[in-house]
C-alpha atoms as a PDB file:
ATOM      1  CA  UNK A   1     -13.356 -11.027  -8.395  1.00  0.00           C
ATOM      2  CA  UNK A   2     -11.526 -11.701  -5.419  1.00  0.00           C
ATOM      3  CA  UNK A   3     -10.382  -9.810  -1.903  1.00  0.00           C
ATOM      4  CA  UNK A   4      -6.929  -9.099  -3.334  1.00  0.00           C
ATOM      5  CA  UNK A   5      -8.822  -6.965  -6.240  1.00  0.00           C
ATOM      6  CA  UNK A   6     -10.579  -4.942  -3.034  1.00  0.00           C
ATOM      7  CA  UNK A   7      -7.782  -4.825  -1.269  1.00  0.00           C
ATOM      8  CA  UNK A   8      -5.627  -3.413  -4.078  1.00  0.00           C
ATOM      9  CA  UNK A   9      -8.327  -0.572  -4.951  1.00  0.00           C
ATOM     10  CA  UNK A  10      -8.340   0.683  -1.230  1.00  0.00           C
ATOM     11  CA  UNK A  11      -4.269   0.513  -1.366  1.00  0.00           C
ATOM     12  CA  UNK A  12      -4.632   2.764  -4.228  1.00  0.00           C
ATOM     13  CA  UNK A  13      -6.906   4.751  -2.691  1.00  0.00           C
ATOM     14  CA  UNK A  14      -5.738   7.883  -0.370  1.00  0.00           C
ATOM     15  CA  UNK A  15      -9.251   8.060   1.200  1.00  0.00           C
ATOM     16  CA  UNK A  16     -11.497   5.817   2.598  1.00  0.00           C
ATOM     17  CA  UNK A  17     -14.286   3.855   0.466  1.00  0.00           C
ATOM     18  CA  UNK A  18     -17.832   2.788   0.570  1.00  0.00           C
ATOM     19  CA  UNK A  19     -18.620  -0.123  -0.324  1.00  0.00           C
ATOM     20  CA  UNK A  20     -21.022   1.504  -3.436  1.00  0.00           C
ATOM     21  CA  UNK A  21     -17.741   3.225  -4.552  1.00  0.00           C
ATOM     22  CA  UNK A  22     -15.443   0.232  -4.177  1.00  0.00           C
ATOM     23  CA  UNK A  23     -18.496  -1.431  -6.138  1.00  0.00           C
ATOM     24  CA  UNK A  24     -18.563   1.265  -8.235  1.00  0.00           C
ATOM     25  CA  UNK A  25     -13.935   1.161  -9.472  1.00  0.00           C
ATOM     26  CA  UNK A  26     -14.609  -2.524  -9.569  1.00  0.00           C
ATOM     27  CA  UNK A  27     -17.811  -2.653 -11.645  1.00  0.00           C
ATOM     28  CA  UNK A  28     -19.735  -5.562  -9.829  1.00  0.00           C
ATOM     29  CA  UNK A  29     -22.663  -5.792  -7.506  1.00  0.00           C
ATOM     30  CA  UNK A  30     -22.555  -4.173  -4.241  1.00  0.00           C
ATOM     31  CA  UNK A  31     -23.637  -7.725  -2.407  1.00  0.00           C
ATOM     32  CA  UNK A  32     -20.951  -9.440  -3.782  1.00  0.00           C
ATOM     33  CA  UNK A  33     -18.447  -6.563  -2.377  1.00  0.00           C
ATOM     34  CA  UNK A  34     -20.312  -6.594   0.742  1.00  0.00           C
ATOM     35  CA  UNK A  35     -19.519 -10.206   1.346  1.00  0.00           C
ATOM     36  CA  UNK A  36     -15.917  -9.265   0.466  1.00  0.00           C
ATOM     37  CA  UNK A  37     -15.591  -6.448   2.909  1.00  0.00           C
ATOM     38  CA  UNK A  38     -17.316  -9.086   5.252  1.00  0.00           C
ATOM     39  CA  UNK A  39     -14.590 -11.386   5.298  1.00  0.00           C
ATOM     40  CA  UNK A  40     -11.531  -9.306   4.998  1.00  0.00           C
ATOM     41  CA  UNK A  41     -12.669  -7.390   8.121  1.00  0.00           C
ATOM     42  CA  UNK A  42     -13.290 -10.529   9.976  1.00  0.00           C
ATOM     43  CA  UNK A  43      -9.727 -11.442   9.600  1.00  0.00           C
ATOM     44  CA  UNK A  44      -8.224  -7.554  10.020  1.00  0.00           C
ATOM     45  CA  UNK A  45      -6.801  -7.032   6.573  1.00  0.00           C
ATOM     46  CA  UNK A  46      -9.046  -3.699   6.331  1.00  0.00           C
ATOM     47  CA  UNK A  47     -10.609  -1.447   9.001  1.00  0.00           C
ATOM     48  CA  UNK A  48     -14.116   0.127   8.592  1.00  0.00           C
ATOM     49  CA  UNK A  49     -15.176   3.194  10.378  1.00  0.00           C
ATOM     50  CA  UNK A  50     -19.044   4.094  10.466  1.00  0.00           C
ATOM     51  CA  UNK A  51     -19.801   8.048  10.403  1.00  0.00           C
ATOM     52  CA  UNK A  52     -23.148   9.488  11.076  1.00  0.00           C
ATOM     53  CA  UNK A  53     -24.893  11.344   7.886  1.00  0.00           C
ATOM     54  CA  UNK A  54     -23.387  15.155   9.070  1.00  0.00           C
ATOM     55  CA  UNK A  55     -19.848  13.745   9.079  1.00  0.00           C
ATOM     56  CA  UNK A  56     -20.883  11.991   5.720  1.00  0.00           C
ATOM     57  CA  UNK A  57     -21.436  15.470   4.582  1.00  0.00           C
ATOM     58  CA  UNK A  58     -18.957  16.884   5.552  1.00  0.00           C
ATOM     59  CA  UNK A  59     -15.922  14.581   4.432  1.00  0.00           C
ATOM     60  CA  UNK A  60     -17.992  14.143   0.975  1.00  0.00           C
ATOM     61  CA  UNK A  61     -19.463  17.093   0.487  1.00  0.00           C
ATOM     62  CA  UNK A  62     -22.821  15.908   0.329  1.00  0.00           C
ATOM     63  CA  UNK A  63     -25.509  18.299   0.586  1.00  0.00           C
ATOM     64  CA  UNK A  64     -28.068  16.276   2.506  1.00  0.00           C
ATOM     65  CA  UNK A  65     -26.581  12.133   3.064  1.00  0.00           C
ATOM     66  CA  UNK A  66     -29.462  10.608   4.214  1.00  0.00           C
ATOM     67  CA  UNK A  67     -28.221   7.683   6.319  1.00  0.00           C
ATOM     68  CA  UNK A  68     -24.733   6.786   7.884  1.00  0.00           C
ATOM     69  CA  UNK A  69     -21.821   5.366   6.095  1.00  0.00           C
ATOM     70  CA  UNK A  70     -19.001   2.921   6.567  1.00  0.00           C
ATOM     71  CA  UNK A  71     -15.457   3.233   4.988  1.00  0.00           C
ATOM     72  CA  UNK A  72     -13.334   0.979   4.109  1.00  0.00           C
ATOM     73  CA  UNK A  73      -9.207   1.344   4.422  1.00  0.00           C
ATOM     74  CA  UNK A  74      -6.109  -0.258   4.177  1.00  0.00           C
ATOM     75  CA  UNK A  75      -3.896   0.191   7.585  1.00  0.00           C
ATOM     76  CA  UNK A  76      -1.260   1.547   5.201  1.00  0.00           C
ATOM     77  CA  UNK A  77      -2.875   4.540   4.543  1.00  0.00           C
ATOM     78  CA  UNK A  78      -4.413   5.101   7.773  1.00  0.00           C
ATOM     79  CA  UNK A  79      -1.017   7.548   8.586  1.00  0.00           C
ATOM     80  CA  UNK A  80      -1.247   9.176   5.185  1.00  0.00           C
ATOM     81  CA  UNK A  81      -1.375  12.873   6.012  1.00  0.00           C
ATOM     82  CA  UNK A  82      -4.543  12.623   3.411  1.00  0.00           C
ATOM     83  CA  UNK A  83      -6.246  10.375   5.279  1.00  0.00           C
ATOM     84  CA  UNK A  84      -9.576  12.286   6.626  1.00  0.00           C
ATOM     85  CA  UNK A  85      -8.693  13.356  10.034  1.00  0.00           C
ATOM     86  CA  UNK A  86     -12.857  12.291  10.998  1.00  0.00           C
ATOM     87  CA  UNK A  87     -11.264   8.894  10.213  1.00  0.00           C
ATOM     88  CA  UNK A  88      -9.018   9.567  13.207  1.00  0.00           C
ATOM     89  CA  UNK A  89     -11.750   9.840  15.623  1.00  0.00           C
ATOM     90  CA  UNK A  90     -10.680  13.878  15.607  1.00  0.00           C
END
């Protein structure tokens, strides 16, 4: 398990991630993504955004998130008209 296997999953993806759902496509621990995630944001090959638990709910469709978020994404899909537009910062 590497960065390229994250980094392929959230090119595949039209949506931003968690990390418990990038965990989750990749079937290994959630630490081990963590560090991952870690490291490819330190050197800008993904972008993270951080919504509070309402915004959680509402991009999800959560009934009651209790605790904010980050996703994960790829700049390539950032323009994708499926991209969430509270990813935008709209």
């Amino acid at each position: 398990m590497g960065q390229q296997e994250v980094i392929d999953v959230l090119q595949k993806s039209n949506k931003p991630l968690s990390r418990s759902q990038i965990a989750k496509i990749l079937k290994v621990n959630e630490a081990l993504i963590s560090r991952i995630l870690n490291t490819l944001l330190k050197f800008d090959e993904i972008k993270c955004i951080e919504l509070d638990r309402y915004q959680v709910a509402q991009l999800l469709g959560w009934d009651s998130p209790w605790r904010r978020t980050r996703f994960y994404y790829c700049l390539s899909i950032s323009e994708s008209k499926d991209f969430p537009s509270l990813a935008k910062g709209k």
